[in-house]
Every structure is written in C-alpha cells, then in structure tokens.
C-alpha atoms as a PDB file:
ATOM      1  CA  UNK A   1       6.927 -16.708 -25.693  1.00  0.00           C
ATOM      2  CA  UNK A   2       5.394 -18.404 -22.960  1.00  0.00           C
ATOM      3  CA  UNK A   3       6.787 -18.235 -19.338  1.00  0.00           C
ATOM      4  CA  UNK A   4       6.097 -20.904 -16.979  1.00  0.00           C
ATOM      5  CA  UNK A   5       4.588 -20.499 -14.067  1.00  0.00           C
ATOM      6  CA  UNK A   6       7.296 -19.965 -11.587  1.00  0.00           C
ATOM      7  CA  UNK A   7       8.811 -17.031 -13.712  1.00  0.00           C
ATOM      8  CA  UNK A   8       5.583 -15.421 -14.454  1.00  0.00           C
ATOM      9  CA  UNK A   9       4.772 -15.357 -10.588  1.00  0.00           C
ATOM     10  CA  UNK A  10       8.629 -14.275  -9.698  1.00  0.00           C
ATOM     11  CA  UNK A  11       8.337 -11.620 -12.608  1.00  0.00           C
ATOM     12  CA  UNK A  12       4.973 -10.331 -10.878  1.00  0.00           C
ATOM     13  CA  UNK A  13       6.782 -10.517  -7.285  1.00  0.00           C
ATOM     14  CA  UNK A  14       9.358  -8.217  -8.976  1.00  0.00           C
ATOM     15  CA  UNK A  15       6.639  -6.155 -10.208  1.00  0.00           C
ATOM     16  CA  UNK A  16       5.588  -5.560  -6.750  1.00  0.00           C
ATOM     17  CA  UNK A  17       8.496  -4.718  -5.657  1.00  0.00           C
ATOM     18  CA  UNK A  18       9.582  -2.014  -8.067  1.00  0.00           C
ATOM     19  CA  UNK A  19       5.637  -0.715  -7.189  1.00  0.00           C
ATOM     20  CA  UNK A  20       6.650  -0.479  -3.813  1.00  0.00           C
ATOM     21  CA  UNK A  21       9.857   0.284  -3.979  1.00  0.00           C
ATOM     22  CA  UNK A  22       9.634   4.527  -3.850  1.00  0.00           C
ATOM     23  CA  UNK A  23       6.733   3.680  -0.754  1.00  0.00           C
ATOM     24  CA  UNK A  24       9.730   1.680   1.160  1.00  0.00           C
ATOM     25  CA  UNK A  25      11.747   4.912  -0.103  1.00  0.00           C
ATOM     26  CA  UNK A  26       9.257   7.153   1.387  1.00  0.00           C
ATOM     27  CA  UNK A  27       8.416   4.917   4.406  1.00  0.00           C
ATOM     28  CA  UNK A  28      12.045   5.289   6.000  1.00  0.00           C
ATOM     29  CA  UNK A  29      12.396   8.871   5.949  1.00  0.00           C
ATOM     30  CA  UNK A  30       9.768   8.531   8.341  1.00  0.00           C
ATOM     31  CA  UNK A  31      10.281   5.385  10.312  1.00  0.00           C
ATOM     32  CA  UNK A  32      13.121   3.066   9.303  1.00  0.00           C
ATOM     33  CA  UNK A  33      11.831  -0.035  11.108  1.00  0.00           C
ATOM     34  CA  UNK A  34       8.880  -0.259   9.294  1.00  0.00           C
ATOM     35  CA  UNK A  35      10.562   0.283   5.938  1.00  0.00           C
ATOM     36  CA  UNK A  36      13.137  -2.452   6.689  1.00  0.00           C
ATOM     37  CA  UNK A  37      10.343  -4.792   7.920  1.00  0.00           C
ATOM     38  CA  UNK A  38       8.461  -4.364   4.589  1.00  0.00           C
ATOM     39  CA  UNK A  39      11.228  -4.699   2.325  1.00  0.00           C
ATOM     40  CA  UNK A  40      11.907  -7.916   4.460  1.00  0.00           C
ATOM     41  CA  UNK A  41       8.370  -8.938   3.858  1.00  0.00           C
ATOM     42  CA  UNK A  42       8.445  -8.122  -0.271  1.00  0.00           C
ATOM     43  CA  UNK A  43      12.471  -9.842  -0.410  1.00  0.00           C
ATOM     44  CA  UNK A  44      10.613 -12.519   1.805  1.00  0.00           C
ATOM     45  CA  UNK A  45       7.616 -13.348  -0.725  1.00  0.00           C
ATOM     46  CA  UNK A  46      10.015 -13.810  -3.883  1.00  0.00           C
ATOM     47  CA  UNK A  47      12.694 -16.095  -2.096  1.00  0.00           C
ATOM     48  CA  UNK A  48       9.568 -17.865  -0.717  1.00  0.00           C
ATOM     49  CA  UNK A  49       8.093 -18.530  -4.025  1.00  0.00           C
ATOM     50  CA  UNK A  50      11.161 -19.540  -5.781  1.00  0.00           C
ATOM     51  CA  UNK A  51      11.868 -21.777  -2.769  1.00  0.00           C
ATOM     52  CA  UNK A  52       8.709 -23.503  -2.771  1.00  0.00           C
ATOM     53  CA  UNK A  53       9.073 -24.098  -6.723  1.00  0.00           C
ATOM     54  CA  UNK A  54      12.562 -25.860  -6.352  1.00  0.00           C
ATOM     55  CA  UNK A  55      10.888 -28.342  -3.541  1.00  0.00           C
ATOM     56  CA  UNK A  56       8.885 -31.390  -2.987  1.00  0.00           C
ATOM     57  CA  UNK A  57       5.545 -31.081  -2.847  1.00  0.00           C
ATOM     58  CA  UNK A  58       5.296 -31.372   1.132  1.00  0.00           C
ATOM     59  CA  UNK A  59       8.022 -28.437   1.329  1.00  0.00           C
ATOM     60  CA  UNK A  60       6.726 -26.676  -1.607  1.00  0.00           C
ATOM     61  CA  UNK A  61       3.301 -26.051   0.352  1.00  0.00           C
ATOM     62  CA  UNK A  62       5.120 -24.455   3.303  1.00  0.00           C
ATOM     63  CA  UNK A  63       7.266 -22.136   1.766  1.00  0.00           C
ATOM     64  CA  UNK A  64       4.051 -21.391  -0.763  1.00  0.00           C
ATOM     65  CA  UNK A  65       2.601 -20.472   2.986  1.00  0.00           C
ATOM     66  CA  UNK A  66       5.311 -18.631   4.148  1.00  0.00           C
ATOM     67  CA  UNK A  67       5.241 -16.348   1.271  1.00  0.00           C
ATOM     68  CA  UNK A  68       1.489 -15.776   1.365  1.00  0.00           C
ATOM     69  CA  UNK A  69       1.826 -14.902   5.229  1.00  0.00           C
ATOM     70  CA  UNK A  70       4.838 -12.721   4.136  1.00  0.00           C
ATOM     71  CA  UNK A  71       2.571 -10.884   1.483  1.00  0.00           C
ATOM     72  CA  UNK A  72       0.327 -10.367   3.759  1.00  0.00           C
ATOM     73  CA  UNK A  73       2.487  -8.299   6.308  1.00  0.00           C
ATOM     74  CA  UNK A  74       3.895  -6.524   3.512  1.00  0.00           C
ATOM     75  CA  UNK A  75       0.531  -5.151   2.435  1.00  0.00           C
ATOM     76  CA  UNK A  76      -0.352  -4.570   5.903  1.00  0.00           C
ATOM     77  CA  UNK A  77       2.897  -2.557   6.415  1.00  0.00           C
ATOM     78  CA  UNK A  78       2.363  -0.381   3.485  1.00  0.00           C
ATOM     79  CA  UNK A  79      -1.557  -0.122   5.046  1.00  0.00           C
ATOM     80  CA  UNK A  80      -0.133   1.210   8.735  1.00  0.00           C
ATOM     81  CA  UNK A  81       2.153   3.514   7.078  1.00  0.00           C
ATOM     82  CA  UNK A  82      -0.787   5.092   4.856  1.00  0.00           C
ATOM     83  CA  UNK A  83      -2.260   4.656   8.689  1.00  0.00           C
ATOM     84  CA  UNK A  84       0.395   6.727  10.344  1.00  0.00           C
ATOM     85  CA  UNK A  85       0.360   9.035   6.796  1.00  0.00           C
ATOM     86  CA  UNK A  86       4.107   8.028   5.802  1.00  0.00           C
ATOM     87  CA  UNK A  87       2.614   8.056   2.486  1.00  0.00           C
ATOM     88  CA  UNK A  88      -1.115   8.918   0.952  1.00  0.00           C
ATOM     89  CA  UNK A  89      -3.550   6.198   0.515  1.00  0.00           C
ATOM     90  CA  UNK A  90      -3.412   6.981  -3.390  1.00  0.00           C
ATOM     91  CA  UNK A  91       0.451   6.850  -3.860  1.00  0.00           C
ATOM     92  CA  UNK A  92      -0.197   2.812  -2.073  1.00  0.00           C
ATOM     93  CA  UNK A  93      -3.367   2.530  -4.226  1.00  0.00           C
ATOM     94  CA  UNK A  94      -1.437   0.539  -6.881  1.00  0.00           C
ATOM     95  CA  UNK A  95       1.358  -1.069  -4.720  1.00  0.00           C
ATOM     96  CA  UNK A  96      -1.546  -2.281  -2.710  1.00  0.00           C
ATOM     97  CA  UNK A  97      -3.784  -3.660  -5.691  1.00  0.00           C
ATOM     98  CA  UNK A  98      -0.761  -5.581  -7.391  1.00  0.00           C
ATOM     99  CA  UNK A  99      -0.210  -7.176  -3.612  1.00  0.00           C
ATOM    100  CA  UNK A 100      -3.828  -8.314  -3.833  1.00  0.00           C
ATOM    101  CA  UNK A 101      -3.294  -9.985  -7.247  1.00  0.00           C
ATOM    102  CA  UNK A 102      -0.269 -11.536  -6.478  1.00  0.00           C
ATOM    103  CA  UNK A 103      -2.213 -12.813  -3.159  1.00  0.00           C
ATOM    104  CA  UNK A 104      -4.531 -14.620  -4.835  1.00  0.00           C
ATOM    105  CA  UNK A 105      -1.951 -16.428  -7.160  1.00  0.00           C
ATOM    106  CA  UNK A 106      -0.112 -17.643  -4.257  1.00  0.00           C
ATOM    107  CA  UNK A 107      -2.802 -19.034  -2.849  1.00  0.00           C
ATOM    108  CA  UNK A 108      -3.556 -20.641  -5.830  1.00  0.00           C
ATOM    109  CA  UNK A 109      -0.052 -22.442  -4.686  1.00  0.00           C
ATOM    110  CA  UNK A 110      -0.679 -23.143  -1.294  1.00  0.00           C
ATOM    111  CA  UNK A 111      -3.666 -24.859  -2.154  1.00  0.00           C
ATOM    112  CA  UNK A 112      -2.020 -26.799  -5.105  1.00  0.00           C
END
C-alpha cells in the first residue's frame, strides 16, 4: 500500500525520533536542558509538518519552515552534545544521517 506523502514524511519524523530517542535518554543524564531542548526540537519538526499539511498554501510554507529550522537545531543539539561527549560521535552517526534525510524532504516542502 501506498502512503501519501504527509504520512510517509510523519512516519520518517517518527523514525527520527525513536533514533534519537536513547541519545535524548543519554543526553539528560548529563545536561537536562539540552535534552529537553532537543526533544522540543524533534516534537517540534512532526507537529510542524503535520501542521503545514492541514494548511493553505501561504501557511503551509511557514510551518514547512518552521520545521526545517526546528530540524536543524535538533541535529545541531545532538552535534554539541557529541561536542561536549554526552554521547560518542558513532552512537549519533545514524540519528544524525536520518536528520539529514528527513532535511532534505522538508525542504522539498518549503520550496513546494
């Protein structure tokens, strides 16, 4: 079966999320602000999408934007904490590289 495009992308935001969920995990046993400001981010991206997929085309592009800029801090979250070494670069490695993927398809929104 087929999805359309708004659950396929929501089914890959979920994706990321469950990635990234044992980083978040990991991330607030070391600093709980930046855990709660990436799950923010990820919860962010989803709501976002589905938002911009239930409005006009005007208001779709905006909340297609906000998601993108709320992927974007989410990857750079998980980035500072492999920074700060909250977690390794290879436990983010594919957290990170579903991010990117899903970054590109939501760009493919913004620009329409």
């Amino acid at each position: 079966m087929h999805l359309p495009l708004r659950e396929q992308i929501l089914e890959q935001v979920l994706h990321v999320i469950e990635l990234a969920r044992p980083l978040v995990d990991s991330i607030g046993r070391r600093d709980r602000d930046l855990a709660s400001q990436v799950r923010r981010a990820l919860s962010s991206v989803g709501l976002n999408v589905a938002e911009g997929f239930g409005s006009a085309a005007g208001n779709a592009r905006l909340r297609f934007e906000s998601a993108r800029g709320s992927l974007y801090e989410a990857r750079a979250g998980i980035r500072m904490a492999v920074a700060w070494g909250y977690v390794s670069a290879e436990q983010a490695a594919e957290a990170v590289a579903a991010l990117e993927r899903l970054g590109g398809r939501v760009f493919g929104l913004v620009r329409g």
